[in-house]
N, C-alpha and C. Protein backbone atom coordinates (compact mmCIF):
# COMPACT_ATOMS: atom_id res chain seq x y z
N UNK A 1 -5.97 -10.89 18.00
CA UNK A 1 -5.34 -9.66 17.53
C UNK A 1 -4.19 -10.03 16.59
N UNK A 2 -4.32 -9.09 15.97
CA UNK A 2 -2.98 -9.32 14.38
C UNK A 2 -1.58 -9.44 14.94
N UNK A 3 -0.63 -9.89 14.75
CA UNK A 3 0.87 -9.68 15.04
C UNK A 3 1.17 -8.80 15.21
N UNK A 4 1.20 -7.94 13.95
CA UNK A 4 1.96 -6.50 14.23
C UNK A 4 0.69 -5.61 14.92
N UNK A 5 -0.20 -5.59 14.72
CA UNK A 5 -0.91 -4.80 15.50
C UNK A 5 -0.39 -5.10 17.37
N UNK A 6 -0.31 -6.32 17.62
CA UNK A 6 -0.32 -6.30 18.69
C UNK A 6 1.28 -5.56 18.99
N UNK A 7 2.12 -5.93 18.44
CA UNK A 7 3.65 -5.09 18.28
C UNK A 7 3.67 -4.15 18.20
N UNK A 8 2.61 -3.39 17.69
CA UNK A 8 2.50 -1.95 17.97
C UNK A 8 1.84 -1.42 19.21
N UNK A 9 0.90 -2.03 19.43
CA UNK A 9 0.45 -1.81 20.63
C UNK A 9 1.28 -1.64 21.48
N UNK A 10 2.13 -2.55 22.10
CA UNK A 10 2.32 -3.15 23.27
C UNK A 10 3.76 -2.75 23.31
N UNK A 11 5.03 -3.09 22.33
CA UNK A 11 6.29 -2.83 22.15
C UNK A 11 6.39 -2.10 21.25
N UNK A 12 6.10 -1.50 20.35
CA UNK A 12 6.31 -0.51 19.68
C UNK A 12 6.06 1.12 19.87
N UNK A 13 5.13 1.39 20.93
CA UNK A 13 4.84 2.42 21.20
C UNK A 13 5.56 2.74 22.53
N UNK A 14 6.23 2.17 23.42
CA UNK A 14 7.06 2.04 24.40
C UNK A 14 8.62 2.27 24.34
N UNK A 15 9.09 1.50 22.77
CA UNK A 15 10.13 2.29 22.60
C UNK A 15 9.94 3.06 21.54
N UNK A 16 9.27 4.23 20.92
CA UNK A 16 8.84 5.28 20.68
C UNK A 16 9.03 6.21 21.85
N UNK A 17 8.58 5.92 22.74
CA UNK A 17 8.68 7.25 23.90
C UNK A 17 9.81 6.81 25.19
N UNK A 18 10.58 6.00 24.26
CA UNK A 18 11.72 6.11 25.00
C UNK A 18 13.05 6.84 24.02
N UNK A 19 12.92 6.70 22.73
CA UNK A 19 13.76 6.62 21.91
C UNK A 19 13.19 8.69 21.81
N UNK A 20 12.11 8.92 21.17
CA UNK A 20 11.72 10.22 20.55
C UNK A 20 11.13 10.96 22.18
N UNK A 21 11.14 11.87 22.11
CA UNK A 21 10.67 12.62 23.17
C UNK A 21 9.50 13.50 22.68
N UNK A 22 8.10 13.15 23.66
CA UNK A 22 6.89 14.06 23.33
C UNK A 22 6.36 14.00 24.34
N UNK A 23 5.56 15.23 24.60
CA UNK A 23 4.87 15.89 24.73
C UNK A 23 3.11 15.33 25.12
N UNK A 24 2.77 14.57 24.03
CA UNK A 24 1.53 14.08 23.84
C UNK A 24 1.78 12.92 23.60
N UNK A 25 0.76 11.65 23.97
CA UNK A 25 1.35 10.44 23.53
C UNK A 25 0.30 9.81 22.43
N UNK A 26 -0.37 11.25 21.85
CA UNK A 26 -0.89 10.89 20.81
C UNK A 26 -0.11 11.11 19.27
N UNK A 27 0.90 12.00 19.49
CA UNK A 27 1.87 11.93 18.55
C UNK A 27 3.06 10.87 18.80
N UNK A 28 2.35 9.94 18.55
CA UNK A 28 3.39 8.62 18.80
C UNK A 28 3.47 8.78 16.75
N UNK A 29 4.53 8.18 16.10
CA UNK A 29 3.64 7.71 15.06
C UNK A 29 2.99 6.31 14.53
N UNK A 30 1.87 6.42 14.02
CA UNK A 30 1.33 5.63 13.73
C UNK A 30 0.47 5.54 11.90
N UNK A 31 0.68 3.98 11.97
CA UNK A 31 0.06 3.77 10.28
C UNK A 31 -1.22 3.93 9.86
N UNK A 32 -1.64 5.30 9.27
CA UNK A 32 -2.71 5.91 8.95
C UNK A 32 -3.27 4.86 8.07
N UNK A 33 -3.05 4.79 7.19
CA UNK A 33 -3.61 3.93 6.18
C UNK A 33 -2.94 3.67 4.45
N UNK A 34 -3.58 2.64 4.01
CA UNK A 34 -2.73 2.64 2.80
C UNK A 34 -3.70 1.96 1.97
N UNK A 35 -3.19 2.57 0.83
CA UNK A 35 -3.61 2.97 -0.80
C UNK A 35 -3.24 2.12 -1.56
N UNK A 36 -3.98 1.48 -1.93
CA UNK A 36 -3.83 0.62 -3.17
C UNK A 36 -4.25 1.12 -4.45
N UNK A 37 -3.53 1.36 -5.53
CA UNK A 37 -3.89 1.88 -6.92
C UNK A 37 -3.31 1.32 -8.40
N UNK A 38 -4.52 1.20 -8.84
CA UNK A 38 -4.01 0.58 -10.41
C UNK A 38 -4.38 1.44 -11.08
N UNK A 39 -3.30 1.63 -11.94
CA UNK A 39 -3.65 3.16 -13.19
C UNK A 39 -3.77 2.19 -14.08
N UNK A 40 -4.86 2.38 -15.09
CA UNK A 40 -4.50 1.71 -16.57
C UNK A 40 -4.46 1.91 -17.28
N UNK A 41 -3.84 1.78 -18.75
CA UNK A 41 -3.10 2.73 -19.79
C UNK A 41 -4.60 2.80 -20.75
N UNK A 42 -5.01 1.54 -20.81
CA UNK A 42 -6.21 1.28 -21.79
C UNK A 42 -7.14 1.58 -20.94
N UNK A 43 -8.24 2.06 -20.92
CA UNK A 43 -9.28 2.02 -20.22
C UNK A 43 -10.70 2.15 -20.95
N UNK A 44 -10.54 0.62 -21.33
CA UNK A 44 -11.82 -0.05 -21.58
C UNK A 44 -12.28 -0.96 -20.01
N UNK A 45 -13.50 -1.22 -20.32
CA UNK A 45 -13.93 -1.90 -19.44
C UNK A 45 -13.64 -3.17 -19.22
N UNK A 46 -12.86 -3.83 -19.74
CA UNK A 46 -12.33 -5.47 -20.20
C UNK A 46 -10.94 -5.48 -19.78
N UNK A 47 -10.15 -4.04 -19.72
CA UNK A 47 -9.16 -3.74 -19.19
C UNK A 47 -8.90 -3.55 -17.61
N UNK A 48 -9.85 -2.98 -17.44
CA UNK A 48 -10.26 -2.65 -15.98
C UNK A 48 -10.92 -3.83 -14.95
N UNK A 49 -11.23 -4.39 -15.52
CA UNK A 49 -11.89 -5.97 -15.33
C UNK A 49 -11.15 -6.74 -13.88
N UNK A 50 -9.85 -6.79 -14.63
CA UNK A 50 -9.02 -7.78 -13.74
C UNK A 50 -8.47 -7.23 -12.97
N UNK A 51 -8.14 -6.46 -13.14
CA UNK A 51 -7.56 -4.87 -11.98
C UNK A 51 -8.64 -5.27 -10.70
N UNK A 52 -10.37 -5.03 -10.80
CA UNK A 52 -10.73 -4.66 -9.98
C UNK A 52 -10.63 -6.02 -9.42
N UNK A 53 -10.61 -7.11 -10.05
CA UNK A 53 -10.79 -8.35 -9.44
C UNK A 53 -9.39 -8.78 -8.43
N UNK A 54 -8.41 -7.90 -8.76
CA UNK A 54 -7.25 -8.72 -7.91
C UNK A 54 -7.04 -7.90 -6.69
N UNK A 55 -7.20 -6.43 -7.26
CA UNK A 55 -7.24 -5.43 -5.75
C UNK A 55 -9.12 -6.33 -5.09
N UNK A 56 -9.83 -6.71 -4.68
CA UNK A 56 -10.77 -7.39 -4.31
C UNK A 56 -9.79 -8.34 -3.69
N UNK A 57 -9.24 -9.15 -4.65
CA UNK A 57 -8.86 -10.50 -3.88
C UNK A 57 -7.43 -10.10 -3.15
N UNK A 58 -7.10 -8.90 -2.99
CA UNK A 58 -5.82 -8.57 -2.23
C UNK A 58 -6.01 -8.04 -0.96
N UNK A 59 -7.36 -7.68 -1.02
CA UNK A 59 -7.58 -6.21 0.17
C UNK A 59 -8.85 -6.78 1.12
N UNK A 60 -9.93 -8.16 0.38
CA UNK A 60 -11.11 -8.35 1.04
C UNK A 60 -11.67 -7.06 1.20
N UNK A 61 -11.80 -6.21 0.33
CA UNK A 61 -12.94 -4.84 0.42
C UNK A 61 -13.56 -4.33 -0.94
N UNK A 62 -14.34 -3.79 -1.51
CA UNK A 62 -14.44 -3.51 -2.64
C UNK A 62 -13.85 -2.31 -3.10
N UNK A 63 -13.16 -2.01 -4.06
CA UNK A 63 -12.52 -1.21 -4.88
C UNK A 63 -13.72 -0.05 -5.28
N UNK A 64 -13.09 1.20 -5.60
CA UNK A 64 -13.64 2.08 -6.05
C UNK A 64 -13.50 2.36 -7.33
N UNK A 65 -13.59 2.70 -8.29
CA UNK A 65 -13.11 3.30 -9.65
C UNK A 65 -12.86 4.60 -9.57
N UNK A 66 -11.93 4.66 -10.30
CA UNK A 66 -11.20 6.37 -10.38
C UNK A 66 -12.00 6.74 -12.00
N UNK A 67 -12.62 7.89 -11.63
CA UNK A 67 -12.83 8.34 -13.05
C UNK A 67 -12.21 9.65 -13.37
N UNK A 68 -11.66 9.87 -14.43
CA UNK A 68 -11.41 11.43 -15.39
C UNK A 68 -12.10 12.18 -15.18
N UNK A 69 -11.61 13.78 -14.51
CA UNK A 69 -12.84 14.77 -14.45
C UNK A 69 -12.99 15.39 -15.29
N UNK A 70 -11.01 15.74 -16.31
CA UNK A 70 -10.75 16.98 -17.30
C UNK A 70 -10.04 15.63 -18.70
N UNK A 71 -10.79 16.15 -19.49
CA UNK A 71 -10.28 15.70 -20.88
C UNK A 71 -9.07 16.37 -20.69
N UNK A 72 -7.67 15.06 -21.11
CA UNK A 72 -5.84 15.96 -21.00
C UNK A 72 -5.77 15.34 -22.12
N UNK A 73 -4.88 16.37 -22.99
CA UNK A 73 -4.81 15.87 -24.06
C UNK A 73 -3.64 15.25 -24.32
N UNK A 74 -2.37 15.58 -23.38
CA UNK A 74 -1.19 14.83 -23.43
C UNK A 74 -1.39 13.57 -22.61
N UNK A 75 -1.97 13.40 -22.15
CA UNK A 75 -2.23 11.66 -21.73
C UNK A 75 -3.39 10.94 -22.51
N UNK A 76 -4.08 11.43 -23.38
CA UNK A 76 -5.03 11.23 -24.32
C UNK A 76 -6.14 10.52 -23.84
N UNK A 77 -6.48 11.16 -22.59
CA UNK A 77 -7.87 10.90 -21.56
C UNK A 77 -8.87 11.33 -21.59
N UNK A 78 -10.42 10.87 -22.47
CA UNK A 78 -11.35 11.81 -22.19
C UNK A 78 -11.83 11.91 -21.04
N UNK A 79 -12.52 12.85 -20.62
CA UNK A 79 -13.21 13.26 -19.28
C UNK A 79 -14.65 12.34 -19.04
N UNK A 80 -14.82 12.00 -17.85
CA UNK A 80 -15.94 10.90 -17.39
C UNK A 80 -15.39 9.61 -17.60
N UNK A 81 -14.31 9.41 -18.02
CA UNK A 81 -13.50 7.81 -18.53
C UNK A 81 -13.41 7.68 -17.49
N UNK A 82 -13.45 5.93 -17.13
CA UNK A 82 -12.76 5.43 -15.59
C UNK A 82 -11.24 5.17 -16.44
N UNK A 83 -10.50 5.55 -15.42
CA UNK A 83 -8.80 5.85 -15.93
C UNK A 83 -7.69 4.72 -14.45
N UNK A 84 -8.89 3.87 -13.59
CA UNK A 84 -8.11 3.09 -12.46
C UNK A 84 -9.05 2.47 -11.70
N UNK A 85 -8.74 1.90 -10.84
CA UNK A 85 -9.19 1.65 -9.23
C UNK A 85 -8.43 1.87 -8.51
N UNK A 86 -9.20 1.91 -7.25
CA UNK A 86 -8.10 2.30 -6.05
C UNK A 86 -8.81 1.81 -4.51
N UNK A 87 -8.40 1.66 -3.55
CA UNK A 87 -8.82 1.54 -2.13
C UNK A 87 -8.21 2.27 -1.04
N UNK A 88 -8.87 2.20 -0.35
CA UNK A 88 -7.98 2.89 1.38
C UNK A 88 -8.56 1.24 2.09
N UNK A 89 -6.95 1.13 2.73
CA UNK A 89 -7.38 0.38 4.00
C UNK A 89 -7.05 0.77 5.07
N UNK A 90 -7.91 0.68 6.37
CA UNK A 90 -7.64 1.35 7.36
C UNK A 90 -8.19 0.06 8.55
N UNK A 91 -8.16 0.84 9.67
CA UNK A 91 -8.26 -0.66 10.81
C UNK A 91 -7.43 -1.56 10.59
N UNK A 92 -8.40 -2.76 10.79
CA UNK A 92 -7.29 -4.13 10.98
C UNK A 92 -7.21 -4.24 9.58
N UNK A 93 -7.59 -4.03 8.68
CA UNK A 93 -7.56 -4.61 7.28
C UNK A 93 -5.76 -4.00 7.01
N UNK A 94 -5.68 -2.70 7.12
CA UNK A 94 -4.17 -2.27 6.73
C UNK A 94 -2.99 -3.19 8.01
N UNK A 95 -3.37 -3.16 8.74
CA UNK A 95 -2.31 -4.11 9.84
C UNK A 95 -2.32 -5.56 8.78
N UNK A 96 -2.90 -6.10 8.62
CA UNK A 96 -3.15 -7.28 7.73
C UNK A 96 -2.27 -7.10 6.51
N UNK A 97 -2.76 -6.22 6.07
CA UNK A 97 -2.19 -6.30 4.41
C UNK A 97 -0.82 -5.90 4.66
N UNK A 98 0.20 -4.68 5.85
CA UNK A 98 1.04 -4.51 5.72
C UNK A 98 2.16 -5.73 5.99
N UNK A 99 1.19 -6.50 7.04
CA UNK A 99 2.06 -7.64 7.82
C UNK A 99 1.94 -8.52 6.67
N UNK A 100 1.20 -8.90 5.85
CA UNK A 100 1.49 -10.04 4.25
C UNK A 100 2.69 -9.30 3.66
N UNK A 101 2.45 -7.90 3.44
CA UNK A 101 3.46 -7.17 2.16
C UNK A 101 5.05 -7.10 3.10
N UNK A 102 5.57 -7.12 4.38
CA UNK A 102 6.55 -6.74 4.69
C UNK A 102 7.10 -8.48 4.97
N UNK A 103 6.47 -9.55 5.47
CA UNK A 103 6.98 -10.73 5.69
C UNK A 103 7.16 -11.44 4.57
N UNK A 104 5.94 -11.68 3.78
CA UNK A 104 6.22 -12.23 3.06
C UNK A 104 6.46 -11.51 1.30
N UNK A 105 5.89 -11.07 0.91
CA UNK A 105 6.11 -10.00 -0.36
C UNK A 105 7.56 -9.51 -0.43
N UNK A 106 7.15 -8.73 0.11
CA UNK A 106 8.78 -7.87 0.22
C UNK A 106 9.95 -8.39 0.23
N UNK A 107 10.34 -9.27 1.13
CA UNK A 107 11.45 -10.01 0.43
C UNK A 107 12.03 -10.60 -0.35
N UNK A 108 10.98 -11.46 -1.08
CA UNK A 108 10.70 -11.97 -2.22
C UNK A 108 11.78 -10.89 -3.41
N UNK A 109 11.45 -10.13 -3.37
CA UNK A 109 11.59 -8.93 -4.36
C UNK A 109 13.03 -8.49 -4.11
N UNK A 110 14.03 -8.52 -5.44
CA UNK A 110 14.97 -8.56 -5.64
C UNK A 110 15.53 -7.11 -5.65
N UNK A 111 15.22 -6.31 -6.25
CA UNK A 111 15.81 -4.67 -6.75
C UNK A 111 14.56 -4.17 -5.99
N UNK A 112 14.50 -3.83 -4.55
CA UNK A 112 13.09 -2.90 -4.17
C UNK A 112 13.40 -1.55 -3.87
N UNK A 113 12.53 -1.23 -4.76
CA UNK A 113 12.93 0.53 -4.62
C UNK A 113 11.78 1.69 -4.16
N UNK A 114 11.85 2.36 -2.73
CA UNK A 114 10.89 2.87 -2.56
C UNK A 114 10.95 4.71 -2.57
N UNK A 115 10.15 5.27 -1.98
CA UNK A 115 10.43 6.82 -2.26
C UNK A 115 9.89 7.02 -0.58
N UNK A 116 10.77 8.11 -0.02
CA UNK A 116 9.97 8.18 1.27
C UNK A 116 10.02 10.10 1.67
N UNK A 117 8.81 10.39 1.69
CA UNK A 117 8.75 11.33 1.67
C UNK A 117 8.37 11.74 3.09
N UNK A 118 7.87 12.85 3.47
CA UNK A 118 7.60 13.36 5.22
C UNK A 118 6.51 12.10 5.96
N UNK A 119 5.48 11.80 5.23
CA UNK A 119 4.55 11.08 5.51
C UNK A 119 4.22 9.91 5.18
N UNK A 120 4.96 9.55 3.59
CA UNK A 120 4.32 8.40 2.95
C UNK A 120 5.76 7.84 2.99
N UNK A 121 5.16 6.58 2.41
CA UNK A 121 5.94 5.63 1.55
C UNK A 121 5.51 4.94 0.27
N UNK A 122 5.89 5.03 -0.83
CA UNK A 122 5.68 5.16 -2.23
C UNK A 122 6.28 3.69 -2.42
N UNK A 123 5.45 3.04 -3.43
CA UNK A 123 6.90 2.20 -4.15
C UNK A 123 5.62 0.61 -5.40
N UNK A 124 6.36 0.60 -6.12
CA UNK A 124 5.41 -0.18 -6.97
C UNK A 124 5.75 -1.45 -7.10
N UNK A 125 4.26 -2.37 -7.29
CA UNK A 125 4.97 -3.91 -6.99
C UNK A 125 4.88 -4.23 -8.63
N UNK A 126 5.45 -5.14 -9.54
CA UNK A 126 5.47 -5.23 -10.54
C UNK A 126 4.97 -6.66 -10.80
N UNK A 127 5.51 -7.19 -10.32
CA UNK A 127 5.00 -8.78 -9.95
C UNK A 127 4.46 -9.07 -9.04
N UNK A 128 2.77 -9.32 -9.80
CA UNK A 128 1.89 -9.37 -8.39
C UNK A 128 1.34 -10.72 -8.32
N UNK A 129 2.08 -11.59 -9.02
CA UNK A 129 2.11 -13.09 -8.74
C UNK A 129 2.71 -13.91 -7.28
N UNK A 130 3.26 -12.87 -6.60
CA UNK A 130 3.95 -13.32 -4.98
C UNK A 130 3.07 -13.46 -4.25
N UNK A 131 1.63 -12.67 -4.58
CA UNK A 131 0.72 -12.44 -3.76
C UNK A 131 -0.24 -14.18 -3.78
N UNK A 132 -0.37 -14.97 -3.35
CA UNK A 132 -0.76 -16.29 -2.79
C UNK A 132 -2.31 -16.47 -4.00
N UNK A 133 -2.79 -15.59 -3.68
CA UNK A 133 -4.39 -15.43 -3.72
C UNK A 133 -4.55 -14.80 -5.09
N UNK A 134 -3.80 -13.99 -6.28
CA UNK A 134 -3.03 -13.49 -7.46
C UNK A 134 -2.91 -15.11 -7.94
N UNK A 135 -1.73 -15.44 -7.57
CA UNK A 135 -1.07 -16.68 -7.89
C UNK A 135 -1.95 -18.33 -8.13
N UNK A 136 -3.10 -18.07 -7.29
CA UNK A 136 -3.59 -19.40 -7.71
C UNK A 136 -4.76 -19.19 -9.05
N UNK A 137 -5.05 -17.64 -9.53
CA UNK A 137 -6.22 -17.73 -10.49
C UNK A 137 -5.30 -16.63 -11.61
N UNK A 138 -3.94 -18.01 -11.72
CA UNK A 138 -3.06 -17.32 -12.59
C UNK A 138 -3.66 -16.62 -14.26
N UNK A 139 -4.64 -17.85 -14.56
CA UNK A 139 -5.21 -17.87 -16.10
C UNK A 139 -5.98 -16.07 -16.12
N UNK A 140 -6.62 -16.30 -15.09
CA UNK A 140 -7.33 -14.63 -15.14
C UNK A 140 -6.48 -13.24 -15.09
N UNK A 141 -5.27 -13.35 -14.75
CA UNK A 141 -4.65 -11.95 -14.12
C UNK A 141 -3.32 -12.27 -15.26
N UNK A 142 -3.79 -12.46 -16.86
CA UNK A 142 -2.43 -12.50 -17.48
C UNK A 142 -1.62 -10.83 -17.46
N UNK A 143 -2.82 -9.94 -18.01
CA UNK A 143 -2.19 -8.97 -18.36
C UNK A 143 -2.86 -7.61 -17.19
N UNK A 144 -1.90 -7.77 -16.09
CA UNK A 144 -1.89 -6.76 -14.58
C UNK A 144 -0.95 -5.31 -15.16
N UNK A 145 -1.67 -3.98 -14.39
CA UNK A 145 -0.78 -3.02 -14.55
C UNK A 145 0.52 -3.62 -13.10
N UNK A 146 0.91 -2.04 -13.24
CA UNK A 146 1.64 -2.22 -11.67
C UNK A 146 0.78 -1.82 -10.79
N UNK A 147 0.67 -2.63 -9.51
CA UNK A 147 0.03 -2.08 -8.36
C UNK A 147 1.22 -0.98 -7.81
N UNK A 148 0.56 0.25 -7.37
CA UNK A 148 0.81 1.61 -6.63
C UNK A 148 0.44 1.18 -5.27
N UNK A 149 1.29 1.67 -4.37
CA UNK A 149 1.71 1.00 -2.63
C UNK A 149 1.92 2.57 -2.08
N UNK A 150 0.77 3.02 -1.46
CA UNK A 150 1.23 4.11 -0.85
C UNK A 150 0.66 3.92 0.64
N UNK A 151 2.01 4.16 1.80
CA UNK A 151 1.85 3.91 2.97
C UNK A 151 2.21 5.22 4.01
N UNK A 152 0.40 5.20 4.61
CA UNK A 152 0.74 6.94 4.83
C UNK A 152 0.93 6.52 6.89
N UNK A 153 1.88 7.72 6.91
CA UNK A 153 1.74 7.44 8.23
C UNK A 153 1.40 8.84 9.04
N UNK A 154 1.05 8.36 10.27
CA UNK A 154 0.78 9.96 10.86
C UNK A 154 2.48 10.45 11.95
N UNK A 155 3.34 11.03 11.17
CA UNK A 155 4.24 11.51 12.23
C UNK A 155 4.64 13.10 12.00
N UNK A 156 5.50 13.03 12.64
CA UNK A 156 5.79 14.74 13.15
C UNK A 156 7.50 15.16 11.93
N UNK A 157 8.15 13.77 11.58
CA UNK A 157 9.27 13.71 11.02
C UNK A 157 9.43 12.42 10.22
N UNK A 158 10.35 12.52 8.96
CA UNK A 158 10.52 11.21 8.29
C UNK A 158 11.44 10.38 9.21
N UNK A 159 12.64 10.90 9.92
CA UNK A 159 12.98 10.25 10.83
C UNK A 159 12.18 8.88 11.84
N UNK A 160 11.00 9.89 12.12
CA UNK A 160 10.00 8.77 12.82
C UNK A 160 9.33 7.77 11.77
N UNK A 161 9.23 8.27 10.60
CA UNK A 161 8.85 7.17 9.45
C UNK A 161 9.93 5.64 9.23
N UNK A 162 10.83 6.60 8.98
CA UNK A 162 11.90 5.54 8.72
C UNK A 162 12.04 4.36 10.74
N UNK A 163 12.12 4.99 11.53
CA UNK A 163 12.35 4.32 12.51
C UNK A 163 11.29 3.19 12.49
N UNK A 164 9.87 3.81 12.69
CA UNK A 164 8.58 2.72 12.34
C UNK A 164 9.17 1.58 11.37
N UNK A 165 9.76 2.25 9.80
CA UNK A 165 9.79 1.06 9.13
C UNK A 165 10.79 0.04 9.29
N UNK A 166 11.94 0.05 9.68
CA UNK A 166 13.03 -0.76 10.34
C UNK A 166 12.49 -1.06 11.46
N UNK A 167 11.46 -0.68 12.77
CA UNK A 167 11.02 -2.04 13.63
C UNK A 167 9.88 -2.61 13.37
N UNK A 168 9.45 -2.29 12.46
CA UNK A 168 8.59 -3.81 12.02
C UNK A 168 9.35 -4.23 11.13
N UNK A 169 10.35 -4.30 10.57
CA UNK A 169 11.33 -5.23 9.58
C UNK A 169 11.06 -5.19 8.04
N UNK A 170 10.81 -3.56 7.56
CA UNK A 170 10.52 -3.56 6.50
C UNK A 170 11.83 -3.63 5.69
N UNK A 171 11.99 -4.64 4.73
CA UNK A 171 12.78 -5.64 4.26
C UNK A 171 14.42 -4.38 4.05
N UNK A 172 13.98 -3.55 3.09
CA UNK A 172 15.67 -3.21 2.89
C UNK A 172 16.28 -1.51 3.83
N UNK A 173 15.54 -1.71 4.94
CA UNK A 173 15.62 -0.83 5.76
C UNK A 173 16.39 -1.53 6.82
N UNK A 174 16.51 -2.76 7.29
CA UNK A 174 17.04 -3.59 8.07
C UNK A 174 18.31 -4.01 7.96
């Protein structure tokens, strides 16, 4: 079993229902899943290329492509264009990827700035050379958008968001 998975299991959900008071102990909160997304400005297929290849080598799952439904003319997108990729990870795969991005990633990172809204957590990595597996097939991944980090959780309050993210030690919450 994963680290933090097992930390959630076992000590994390224990002081949850000592700390918050409920009712059900299915409204504990817990990490729904998270979103990986590359928007790309160009979207040719040569552009999109390496995108799909690094979300692959980040996530071990295959990527989806985002396509355009409505021709916009202020973002100068025709309609049916692939305009990204993106993934959901869920199960052990998101326990995995969060426990790489909060131990080791995240600190790394000097100015981290996130957005936290009722449910999620927002925030973009810019340098995706920290990532181990990025970093060794440097020649291929010269020109990366920003990866999009959205971390959804299931709670009742951001309060309970923010508490989740300070006990697993998410870096500038601590």
């Amino acid at each position: 079993m994963y680290t933090l998975k097992y930390y959630y299991e076992y000590i994390l959900k224990q002081d949850f229902l000592t700390i918050f008071t409920y009712q059900n102990s299915l409204k504990i909160p817990l990490l729904n899943k998270i979103v990986l997304n590359f928007g790309a400005s160009q979207s040719t297929f040569k552009n999109l290329l390496p995108s799909l290849a690094a979300i692959l080598l980040l996530s071990s799952q295959n990527p989806c492509i985002v396509i355009s439904k409505k021709t916009t003319l202020t973002l100068k997108v025709k309609g049916g264009v692939a305009i990204g990729c993106k993934i959901d990870l869920r199960g052990a795969n998101k326990f995995l990827f969060f426990e790489k991005l909060v131990f080791s990633i995240l600190p790394r990172i000097k100015n981290f700035r996130y957005i936290v809204t009722e449910n999620n957590v927002f925030f973009k990595l810019d340098n995706l050379f920290l990532f181990k597996e990025i970093e060794k097939k440097y020649d291929y991944f010269q020109d990366l958008p920003q990866l999009n980090v959205n971390v959804n959780f299931k709670a009742q309050n951001p309060q309970e968001v923010l508490a989740f993210l300070s006990a697993c030690k998410f870096p500038s919450l601590s």
